[in-house]
PDB file of N, CA and C in Angstrom:
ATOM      1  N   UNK A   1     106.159 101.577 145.633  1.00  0.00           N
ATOM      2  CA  UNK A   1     104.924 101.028 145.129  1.00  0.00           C
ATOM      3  C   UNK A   1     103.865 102.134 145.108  1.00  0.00           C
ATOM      4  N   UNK A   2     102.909 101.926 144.114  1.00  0.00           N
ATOM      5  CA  UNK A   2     102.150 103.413 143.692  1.00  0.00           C
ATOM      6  C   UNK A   2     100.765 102.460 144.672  1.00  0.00           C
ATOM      7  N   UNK A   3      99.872 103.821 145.301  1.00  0.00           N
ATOM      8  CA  UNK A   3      98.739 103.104 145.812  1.00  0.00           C
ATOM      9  C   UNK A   3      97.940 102.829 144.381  1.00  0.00           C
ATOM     10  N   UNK A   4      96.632 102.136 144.864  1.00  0.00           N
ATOM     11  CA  UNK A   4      95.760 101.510 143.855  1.00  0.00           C
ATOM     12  C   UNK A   4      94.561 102.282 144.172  1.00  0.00           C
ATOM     13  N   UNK A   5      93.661 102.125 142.911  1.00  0.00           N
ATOM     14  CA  UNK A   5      92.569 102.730 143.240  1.00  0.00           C
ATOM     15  C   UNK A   5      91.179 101.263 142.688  1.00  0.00           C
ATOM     16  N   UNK A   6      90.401 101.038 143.392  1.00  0.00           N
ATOM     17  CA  UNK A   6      89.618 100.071 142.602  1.00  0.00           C
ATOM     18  C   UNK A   6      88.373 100.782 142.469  1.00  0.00           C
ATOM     19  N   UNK A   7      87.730 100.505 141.337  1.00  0.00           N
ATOM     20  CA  UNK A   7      86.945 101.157 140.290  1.00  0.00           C
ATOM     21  C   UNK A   7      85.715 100.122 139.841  1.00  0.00           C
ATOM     22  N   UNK A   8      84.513 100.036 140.024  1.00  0.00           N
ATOM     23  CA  UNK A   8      84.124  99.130 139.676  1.00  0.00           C
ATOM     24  C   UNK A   8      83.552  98.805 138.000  1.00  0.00           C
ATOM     25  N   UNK A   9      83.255  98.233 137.712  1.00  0.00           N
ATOM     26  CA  UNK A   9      82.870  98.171 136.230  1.00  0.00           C
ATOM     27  C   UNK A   9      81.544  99.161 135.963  1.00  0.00           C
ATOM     28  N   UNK A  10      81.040  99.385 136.690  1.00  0.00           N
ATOM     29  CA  UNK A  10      79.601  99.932 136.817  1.00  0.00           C
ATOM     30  C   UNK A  10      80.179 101.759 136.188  1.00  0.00           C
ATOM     31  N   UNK A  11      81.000 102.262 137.452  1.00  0.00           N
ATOM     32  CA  UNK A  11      81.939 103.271 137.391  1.00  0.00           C
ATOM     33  C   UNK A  11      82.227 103.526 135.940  1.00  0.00           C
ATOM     34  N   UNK A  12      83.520 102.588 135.746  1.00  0.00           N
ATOM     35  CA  UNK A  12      84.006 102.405 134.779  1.00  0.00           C
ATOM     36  C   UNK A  12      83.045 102.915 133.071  1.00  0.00           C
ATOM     37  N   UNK A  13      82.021 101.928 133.391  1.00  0.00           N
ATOM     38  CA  UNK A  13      81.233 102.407 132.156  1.00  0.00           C
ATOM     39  C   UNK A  13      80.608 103.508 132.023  1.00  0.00           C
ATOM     40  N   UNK A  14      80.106 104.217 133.006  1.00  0.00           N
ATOM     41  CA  UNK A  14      79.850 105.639 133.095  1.00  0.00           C
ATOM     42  C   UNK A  14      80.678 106.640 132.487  1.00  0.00           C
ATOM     43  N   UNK A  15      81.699 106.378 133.067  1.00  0.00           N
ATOM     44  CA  UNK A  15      82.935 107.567 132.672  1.00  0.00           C
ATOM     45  C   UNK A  15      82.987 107.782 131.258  1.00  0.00           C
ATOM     46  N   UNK A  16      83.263 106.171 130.994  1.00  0.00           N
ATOM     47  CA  UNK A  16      83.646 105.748 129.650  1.00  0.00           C
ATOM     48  C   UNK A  16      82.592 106.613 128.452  1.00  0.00           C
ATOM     49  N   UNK A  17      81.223 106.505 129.191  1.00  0.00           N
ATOM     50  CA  UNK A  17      79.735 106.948 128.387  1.00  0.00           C
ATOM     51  C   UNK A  17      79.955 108.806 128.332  1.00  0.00           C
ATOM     52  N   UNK A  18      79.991 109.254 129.311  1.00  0.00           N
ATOM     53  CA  UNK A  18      80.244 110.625 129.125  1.00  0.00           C
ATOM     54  C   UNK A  18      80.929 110.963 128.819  1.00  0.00           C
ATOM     55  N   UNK A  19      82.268 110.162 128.549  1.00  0.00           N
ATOM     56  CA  UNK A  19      83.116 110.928 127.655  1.00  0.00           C
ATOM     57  C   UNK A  19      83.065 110.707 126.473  1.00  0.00           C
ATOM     58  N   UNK A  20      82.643 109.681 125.880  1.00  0.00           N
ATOM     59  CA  UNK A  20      82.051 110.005 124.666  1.00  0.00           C
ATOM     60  C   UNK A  20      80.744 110.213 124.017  1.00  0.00           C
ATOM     61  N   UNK A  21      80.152 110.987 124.853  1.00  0.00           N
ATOM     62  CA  UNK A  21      78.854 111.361 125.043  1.00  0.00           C
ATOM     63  C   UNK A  21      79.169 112.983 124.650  1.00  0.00           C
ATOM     64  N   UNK A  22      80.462 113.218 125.641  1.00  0.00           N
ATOM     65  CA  UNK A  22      81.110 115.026 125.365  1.00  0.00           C
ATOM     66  C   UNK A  22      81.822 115.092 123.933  1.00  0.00           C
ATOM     67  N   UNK A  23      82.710 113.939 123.459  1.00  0.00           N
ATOM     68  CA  UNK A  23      83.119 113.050 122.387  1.00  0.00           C
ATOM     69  C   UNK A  23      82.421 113.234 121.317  1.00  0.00           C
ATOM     70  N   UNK A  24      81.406 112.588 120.965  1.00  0.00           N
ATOM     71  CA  UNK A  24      80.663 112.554 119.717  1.00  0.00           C
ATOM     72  C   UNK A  24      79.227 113.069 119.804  1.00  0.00           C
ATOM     73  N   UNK A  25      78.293 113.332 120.865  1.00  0.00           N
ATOM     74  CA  UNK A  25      77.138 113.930 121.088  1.00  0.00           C
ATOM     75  C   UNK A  25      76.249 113.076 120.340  1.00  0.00           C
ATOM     76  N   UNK A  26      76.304 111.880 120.712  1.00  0.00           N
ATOM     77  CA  UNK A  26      75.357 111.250 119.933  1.00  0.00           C
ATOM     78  C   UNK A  26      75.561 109.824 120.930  1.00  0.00           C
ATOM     79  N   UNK A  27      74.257 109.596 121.688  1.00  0.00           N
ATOM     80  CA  UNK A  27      73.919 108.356 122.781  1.00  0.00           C
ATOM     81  C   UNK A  27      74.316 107.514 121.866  1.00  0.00           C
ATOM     82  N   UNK A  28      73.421 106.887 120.824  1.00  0.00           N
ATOM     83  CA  UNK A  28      74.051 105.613 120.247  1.00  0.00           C
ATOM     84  C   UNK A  28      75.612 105.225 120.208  1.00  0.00           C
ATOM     85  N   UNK A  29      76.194 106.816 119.284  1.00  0.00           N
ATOM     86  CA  UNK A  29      77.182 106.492 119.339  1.00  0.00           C
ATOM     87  C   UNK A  29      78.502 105.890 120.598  1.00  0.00           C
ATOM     88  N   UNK A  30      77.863 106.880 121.486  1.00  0.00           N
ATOM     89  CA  UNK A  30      78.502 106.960 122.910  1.00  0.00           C
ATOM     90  C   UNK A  30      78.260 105.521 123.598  1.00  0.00           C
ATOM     91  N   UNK A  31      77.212 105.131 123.020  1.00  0.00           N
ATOM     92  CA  UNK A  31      76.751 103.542 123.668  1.00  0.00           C
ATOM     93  C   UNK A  31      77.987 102.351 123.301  1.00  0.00           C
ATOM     94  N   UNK A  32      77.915 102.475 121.716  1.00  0.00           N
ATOM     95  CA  UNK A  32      78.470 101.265 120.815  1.00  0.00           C
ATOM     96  C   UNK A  32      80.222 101.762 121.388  1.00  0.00           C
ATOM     97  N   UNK A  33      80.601 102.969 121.443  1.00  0.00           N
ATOM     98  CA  UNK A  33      81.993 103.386 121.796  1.00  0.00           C
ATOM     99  C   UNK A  33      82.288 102.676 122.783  1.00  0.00           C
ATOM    100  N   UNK A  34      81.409 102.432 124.287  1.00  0.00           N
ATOM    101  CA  UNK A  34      81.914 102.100 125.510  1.00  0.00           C
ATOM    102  C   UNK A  34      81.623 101.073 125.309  1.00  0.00           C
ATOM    103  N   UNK A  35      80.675 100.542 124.807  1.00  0.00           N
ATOM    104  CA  UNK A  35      80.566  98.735 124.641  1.00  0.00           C
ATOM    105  C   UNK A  35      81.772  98.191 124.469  1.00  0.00           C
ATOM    106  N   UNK A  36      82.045  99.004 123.792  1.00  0.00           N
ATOM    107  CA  UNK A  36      83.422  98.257 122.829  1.00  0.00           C
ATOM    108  C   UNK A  36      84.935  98.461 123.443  1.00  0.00           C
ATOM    109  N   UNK A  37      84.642  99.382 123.804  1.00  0.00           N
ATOM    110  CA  UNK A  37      86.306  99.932 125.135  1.00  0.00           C
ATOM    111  C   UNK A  37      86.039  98.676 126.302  1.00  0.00           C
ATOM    112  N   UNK A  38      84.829  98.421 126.677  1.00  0.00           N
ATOM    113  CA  UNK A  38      84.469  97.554 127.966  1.00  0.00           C
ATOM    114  C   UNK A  38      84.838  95.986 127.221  1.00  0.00           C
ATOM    115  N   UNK A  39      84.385  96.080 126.410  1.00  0.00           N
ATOM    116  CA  UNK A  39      84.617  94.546 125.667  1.00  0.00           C
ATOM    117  C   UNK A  39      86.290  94.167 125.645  1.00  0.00           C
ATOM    118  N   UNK A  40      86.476  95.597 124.939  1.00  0.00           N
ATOM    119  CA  UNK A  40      88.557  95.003 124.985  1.00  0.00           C
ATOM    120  C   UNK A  40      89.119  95.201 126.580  1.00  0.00           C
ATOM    121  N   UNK A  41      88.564  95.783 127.444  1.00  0.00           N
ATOM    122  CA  UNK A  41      89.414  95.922 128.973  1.00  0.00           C
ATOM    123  C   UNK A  41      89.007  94.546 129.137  1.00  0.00           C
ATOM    124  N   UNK A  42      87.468  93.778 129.327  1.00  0.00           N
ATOM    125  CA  UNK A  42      87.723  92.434 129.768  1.00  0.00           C
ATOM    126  C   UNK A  42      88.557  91.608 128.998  1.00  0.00           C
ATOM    127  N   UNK A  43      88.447  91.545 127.888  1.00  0.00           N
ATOM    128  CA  UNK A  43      89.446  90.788 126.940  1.00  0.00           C
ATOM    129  C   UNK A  43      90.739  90.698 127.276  1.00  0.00           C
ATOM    130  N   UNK A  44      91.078  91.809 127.344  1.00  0.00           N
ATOM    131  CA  UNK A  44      92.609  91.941 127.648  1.00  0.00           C
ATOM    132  C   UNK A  44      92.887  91.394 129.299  1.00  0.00           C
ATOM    133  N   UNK A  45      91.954  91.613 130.138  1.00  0.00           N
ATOM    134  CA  UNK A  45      92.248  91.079 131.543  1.00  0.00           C
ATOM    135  C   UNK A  45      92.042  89.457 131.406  1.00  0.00           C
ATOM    136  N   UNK A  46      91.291  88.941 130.200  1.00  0.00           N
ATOM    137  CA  UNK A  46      91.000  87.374 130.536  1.00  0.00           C
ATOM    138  C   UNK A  46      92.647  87.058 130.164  1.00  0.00           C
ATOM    139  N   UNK A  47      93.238  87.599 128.937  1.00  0.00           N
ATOM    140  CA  UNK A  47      94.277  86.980 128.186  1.00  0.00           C
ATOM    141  C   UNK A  47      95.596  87.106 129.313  1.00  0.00           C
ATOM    142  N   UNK A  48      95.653  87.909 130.216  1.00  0.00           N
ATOM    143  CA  UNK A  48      97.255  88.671 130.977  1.00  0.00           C
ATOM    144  C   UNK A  48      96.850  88.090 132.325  1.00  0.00           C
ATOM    145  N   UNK A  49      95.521  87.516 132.831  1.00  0.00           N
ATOM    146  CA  UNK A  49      95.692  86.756 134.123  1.00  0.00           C
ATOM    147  C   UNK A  49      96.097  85.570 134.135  1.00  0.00           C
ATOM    148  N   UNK A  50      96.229  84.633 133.221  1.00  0.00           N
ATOM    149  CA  UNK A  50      96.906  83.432 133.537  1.00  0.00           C
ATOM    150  C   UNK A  50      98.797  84.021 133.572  1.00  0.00           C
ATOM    151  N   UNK A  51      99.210  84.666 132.897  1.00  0.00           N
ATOM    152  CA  UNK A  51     100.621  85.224 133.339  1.00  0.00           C
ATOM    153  C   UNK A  51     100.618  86.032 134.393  1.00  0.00           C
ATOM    154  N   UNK A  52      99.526  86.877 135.027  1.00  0.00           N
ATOM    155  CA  UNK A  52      99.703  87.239 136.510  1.00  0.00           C
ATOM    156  C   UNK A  52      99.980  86.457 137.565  1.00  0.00           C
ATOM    157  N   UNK A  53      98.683  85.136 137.079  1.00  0.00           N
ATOM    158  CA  UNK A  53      98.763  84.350 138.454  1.00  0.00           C
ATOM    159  C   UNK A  53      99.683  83.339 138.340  1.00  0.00           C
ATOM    160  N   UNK A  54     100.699  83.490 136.941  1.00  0.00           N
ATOM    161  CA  UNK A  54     101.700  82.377 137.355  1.00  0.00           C
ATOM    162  C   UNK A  54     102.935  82.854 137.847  1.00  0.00           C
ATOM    163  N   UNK A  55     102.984  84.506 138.166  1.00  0.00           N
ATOM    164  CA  UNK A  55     103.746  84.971 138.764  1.00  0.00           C
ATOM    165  C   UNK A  55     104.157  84.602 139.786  1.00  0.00           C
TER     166      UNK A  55
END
């Protein structure tokens, strides 16, 4: 079993911002980029936890 690392969303969006901040050099852009990476990670965690927790 691999250890885990937990990351909080706060984190998460930071990273997400500077790298496409180094990415495209342009805040807006770097804004609407991570909005949108953050939008599909929750998405995808709402849709795959009802098959986690019926594990």
């Amino acid at each position: 079993m691999s250890p885990t690392h937990e990351t909080s969303i706060g984190e998460l969006i930071s990273i997400f911002y500077a790298r496409f901040m180094e990415l495209y050099g342009d805040e807006e852009l770097a804004s609407v980029a991570t909005a949108a990476v953050i939008n599909d990670l929750l998405t995808a965690e709402r849709t795959r936890a009802p098959v986690r927790d019926a594990a």
